[in-house]
N, C-alpha and C. Protein backbone atom coordinates (compact mmCIF):
# COMPACT_ATOMS: atom_id res chain seq x y z
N UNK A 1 118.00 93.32 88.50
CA UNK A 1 117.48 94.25 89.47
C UNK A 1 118.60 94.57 90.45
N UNK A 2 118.91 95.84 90.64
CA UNK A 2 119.89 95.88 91.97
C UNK A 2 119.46 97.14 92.78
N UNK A 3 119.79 97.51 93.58
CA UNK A 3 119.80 98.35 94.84
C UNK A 3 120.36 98.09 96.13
N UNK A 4 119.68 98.92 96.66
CA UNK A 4 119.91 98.56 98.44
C UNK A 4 119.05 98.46 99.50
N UNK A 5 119.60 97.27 100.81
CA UNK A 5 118.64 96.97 100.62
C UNK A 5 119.06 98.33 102.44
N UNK A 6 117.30 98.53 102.73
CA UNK A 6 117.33 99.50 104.20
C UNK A 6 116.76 99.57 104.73
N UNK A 7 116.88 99.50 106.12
CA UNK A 7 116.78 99.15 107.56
C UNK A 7 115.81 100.27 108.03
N UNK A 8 114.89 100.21 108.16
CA UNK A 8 114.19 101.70 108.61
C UNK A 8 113.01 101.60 109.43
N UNK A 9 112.70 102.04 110.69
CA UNK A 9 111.53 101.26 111.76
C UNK A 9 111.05 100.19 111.87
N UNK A 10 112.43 99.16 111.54
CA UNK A 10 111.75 97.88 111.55
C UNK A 10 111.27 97.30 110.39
N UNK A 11 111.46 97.82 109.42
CA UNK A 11 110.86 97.30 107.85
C UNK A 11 112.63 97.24 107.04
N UNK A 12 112.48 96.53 106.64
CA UNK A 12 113.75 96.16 105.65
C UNK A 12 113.13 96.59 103.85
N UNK A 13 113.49 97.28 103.44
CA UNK A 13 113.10 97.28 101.88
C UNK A 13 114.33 97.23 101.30
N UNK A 14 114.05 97.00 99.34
CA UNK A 14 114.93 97.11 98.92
C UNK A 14 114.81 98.86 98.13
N UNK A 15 115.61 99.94 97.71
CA UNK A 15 116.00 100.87 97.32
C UNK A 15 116.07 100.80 96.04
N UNK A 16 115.88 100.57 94.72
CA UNK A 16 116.63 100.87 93.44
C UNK A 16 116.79 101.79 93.29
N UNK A 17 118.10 100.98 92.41
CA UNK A 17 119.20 102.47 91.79
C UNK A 17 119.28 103.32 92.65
N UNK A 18 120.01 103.31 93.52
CA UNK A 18 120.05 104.98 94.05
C UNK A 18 120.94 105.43 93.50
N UNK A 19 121.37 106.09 92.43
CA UNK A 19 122.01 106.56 91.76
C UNK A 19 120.88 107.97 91.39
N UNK A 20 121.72 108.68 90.60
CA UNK A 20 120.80 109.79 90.34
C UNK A 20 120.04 109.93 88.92
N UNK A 21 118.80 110.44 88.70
CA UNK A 21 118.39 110.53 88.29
C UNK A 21 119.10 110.62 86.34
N UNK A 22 119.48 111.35 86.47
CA UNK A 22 120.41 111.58 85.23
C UNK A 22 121.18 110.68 84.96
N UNK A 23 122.04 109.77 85.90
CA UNK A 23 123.03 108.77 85.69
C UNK A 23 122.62 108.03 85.46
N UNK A 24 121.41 107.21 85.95
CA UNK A 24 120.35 106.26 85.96
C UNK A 24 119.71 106.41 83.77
N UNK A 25 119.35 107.85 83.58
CA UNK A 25 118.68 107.83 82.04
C UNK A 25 119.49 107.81 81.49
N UNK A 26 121.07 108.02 81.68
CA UNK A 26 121.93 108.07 80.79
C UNK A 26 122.71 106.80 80.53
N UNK A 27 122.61 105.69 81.47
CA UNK A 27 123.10 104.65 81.65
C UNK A 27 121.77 103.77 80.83
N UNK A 28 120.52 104.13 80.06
CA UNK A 28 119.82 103.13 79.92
C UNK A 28 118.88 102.49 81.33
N UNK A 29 118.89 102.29 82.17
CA UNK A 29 118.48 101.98 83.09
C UNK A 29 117.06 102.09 83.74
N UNK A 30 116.39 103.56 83.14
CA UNK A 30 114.76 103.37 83.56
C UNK A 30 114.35 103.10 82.94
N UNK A 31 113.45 102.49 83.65
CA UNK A 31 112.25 101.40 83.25
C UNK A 31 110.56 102.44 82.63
N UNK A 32 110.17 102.38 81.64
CA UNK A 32 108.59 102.71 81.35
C UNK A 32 107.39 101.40 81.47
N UNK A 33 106.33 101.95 81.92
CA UNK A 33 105.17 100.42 81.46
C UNK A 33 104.94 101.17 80.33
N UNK A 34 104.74 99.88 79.08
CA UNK A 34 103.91 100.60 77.75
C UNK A 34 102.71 99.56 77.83
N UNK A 35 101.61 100.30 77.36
CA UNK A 35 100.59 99.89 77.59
C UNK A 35 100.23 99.46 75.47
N UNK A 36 100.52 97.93 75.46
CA UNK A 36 100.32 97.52 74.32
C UNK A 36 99.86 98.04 72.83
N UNK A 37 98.46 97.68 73.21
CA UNK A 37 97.38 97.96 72.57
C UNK A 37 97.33 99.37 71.87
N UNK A 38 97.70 100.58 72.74
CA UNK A 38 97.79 101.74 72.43
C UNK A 38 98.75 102.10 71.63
N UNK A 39 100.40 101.79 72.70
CA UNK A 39 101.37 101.89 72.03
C UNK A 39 101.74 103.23 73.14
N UNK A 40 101.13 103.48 73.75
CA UNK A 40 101.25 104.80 75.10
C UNK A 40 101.72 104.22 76.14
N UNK A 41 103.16 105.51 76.26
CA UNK A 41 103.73 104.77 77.74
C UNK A 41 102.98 105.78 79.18
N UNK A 42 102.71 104.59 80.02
CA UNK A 42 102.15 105.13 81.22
C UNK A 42 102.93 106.17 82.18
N UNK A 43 102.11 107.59 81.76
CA UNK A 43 103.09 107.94 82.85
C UNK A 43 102.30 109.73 84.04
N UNK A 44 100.86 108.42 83.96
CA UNK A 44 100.37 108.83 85.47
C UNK A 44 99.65 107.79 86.12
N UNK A 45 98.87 107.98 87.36
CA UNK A 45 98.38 106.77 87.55
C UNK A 45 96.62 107.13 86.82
N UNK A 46 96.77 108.02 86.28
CA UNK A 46 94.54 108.38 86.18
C UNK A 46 95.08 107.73 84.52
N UNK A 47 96.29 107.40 83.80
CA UNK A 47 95.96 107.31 82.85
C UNK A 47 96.03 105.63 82.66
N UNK A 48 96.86 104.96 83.66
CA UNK A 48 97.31 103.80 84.74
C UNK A 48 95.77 103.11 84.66
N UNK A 49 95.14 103.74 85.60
CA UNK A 49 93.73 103.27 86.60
C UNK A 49 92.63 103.63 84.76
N UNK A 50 92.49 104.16 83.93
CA UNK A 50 91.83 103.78 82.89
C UNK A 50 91.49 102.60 82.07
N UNK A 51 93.33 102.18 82.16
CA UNK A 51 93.56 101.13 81.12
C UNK A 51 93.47 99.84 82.09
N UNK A 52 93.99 99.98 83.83
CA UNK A 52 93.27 98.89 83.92
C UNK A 52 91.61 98.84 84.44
N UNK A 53 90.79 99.83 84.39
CA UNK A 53 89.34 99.72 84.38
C UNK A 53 89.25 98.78 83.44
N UNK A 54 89.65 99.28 81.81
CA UNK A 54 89.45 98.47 80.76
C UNK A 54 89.24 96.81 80.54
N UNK A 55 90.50 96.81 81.47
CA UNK A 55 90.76 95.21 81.52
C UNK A 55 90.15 94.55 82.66
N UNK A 56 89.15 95.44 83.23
CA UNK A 56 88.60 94.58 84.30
C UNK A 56 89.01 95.04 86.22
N UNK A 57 89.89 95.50 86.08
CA UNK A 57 90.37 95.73 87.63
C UNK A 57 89.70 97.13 88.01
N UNK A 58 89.54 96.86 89.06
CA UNK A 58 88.60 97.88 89.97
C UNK A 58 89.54 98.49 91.52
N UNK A 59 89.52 99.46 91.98
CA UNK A 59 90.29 99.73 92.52
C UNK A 59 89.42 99.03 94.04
N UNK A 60 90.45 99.04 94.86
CA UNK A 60 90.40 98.50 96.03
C UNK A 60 90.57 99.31 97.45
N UNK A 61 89.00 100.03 98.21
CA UNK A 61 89.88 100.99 99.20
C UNK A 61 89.58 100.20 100.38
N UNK A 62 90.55 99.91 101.04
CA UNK A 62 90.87 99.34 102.19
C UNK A 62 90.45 100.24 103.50
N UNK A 63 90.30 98.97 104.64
CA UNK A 63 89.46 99.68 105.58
C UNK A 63 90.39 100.72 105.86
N UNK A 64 91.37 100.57 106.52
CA UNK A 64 92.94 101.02 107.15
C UNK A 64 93.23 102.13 106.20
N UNK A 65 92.63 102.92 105.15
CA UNK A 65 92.86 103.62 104.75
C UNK A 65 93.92 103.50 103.34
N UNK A 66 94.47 102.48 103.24
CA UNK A 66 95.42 101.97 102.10
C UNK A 66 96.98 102.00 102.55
N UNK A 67 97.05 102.40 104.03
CA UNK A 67 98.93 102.32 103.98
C UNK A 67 99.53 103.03 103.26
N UNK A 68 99.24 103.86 102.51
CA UNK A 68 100.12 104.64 101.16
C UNK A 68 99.94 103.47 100.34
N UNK A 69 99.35 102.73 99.79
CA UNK A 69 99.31 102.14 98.88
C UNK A 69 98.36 102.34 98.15
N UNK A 70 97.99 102.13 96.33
CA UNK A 70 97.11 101.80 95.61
C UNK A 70 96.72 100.48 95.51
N UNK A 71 95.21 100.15 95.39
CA UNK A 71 95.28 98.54 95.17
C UNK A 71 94.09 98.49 93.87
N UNK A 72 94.33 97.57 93.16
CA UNK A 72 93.56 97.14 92.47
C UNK A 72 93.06 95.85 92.03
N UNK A 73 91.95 95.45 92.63
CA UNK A 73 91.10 93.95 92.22
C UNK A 73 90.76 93.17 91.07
N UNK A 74 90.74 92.19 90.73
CA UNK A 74 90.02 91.48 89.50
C UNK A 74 88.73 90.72 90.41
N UNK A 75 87.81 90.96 90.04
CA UNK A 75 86.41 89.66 90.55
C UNK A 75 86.59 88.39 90.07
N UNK A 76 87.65 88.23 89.18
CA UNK A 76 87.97 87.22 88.37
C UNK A 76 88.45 86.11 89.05
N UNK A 77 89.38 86.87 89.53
CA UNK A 77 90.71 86.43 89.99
C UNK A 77 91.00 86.88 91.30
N UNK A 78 91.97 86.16 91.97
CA UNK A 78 92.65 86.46 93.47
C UNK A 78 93.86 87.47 93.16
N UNK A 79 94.03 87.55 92.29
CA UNK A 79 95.08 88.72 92.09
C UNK A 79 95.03 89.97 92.93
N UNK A 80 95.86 90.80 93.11
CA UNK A 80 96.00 92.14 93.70
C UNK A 80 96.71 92.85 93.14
N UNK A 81 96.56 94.09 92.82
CA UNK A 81 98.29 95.17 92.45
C UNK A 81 98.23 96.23 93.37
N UNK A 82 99.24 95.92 93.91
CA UNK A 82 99.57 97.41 94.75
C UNK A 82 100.52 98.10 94.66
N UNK A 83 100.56 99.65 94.64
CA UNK A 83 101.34 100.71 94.20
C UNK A 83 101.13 101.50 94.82
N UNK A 84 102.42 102.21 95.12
CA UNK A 84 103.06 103.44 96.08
C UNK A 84 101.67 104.67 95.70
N UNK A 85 101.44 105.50 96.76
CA UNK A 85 100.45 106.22 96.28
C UNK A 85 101.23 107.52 95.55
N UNK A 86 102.22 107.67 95.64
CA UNK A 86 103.47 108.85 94.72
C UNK A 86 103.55 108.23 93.26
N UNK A 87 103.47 108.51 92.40
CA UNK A 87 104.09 108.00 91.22
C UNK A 87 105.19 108.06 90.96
N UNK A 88 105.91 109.01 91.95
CA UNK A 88 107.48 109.06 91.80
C UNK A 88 108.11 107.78 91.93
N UNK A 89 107.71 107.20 93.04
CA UNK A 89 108.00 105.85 94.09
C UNK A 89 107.70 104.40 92.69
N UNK A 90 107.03 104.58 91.85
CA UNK A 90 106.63 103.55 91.02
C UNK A 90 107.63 103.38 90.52
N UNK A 91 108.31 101.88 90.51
CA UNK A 91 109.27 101.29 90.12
C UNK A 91 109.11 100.23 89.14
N UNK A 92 110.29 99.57 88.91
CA UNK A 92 110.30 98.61 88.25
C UNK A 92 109.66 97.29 88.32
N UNK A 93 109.46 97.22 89.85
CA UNK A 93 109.17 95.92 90.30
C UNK A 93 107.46 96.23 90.00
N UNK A 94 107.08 97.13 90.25
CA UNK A 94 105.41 97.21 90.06
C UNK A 94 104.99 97.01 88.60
N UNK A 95 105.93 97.74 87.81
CA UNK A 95 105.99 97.44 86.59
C UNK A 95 105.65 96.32 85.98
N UNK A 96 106.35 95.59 86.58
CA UNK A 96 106.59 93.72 86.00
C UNK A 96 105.40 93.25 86.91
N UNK A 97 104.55 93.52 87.96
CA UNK A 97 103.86 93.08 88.68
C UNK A 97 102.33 93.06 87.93
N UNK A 98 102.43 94.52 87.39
CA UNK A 98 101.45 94.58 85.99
C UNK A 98 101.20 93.62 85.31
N UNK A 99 102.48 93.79 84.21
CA UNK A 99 102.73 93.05 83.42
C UNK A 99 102.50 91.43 83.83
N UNK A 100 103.06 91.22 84.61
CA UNK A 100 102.85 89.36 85.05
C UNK A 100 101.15 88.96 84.91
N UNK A 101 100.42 89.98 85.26
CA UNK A 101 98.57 90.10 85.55
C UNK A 101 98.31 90.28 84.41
N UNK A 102 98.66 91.09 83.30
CA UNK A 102 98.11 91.20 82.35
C UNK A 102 98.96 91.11 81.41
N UNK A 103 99.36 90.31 80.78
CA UNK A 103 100.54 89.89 79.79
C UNK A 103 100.08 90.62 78.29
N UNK A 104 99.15 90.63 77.99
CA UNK A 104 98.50 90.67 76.57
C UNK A 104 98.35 92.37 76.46
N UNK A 105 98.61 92.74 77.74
CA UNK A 105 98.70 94.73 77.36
C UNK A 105 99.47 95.33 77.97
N UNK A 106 100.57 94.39 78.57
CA UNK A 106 101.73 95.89 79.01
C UNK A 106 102.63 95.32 78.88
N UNK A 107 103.89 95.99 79.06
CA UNK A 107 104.93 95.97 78.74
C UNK A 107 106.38 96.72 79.28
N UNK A 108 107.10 95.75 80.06
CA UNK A 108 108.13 96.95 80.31
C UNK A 108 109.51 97.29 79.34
N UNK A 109 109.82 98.58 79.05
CA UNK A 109 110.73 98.80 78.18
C UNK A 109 111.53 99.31 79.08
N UNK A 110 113.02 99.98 78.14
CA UNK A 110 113.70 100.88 78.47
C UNK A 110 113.65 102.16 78.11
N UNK A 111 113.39 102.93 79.47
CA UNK A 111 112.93 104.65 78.68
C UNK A 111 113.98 105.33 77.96
């Protein structure tokens, strides 16, 4: 994983890749979720929020309105997933955050 990391009202994040878009697909470097079972790589969140209905997670709307975030629950479990409400913003790290929750249907590749 690399980036940078930035300083911005008091919040520190990290940046990936800031490199450009093109340099980034041409270098190998982006990341897809594939969603197992199907064999379909994810690439909205309504098609995202289906597959995990499937598996059980229910979305989560927070009092506060969500922060720009997506969240999604298991009743199961104490788990959480949260994601940028842009799909642009969906990275790698959410990717694997998936994946870690549900091992048996996703998958991160190289796009």
């Amino acid at each position: 994983m690399s980036g940078v990391w930035v300083f911005r009202n008091g919040v520190v994040r990290l940046v990936e890749n800031p490199t450009s878009g093109n340099a980034a697909a041409a270098s190998g470097k982006r990341k897809a979720l594939l969603h197992t079972p199907s064999g379909e790589v994810v690439t909205s969140y309504a098609s995202l929020e289906r597959k995990l209905a499937a598996l059980g997670w229910e979305r989560y709307y927070a009092d506060n309105g969500g922060g720009g975030l997506l969240q999604y629950h298991k009743r199961t479990s104490v788990d959480l997933i949260s994601l940028p409400k842009d799909f642009a913003h969906f990275g790698s790290v959410h990717m694997y955050d998936i994946v870690i929750k549900n091992r048996d249907a996703f998958r991160v590749i190289d796009a």
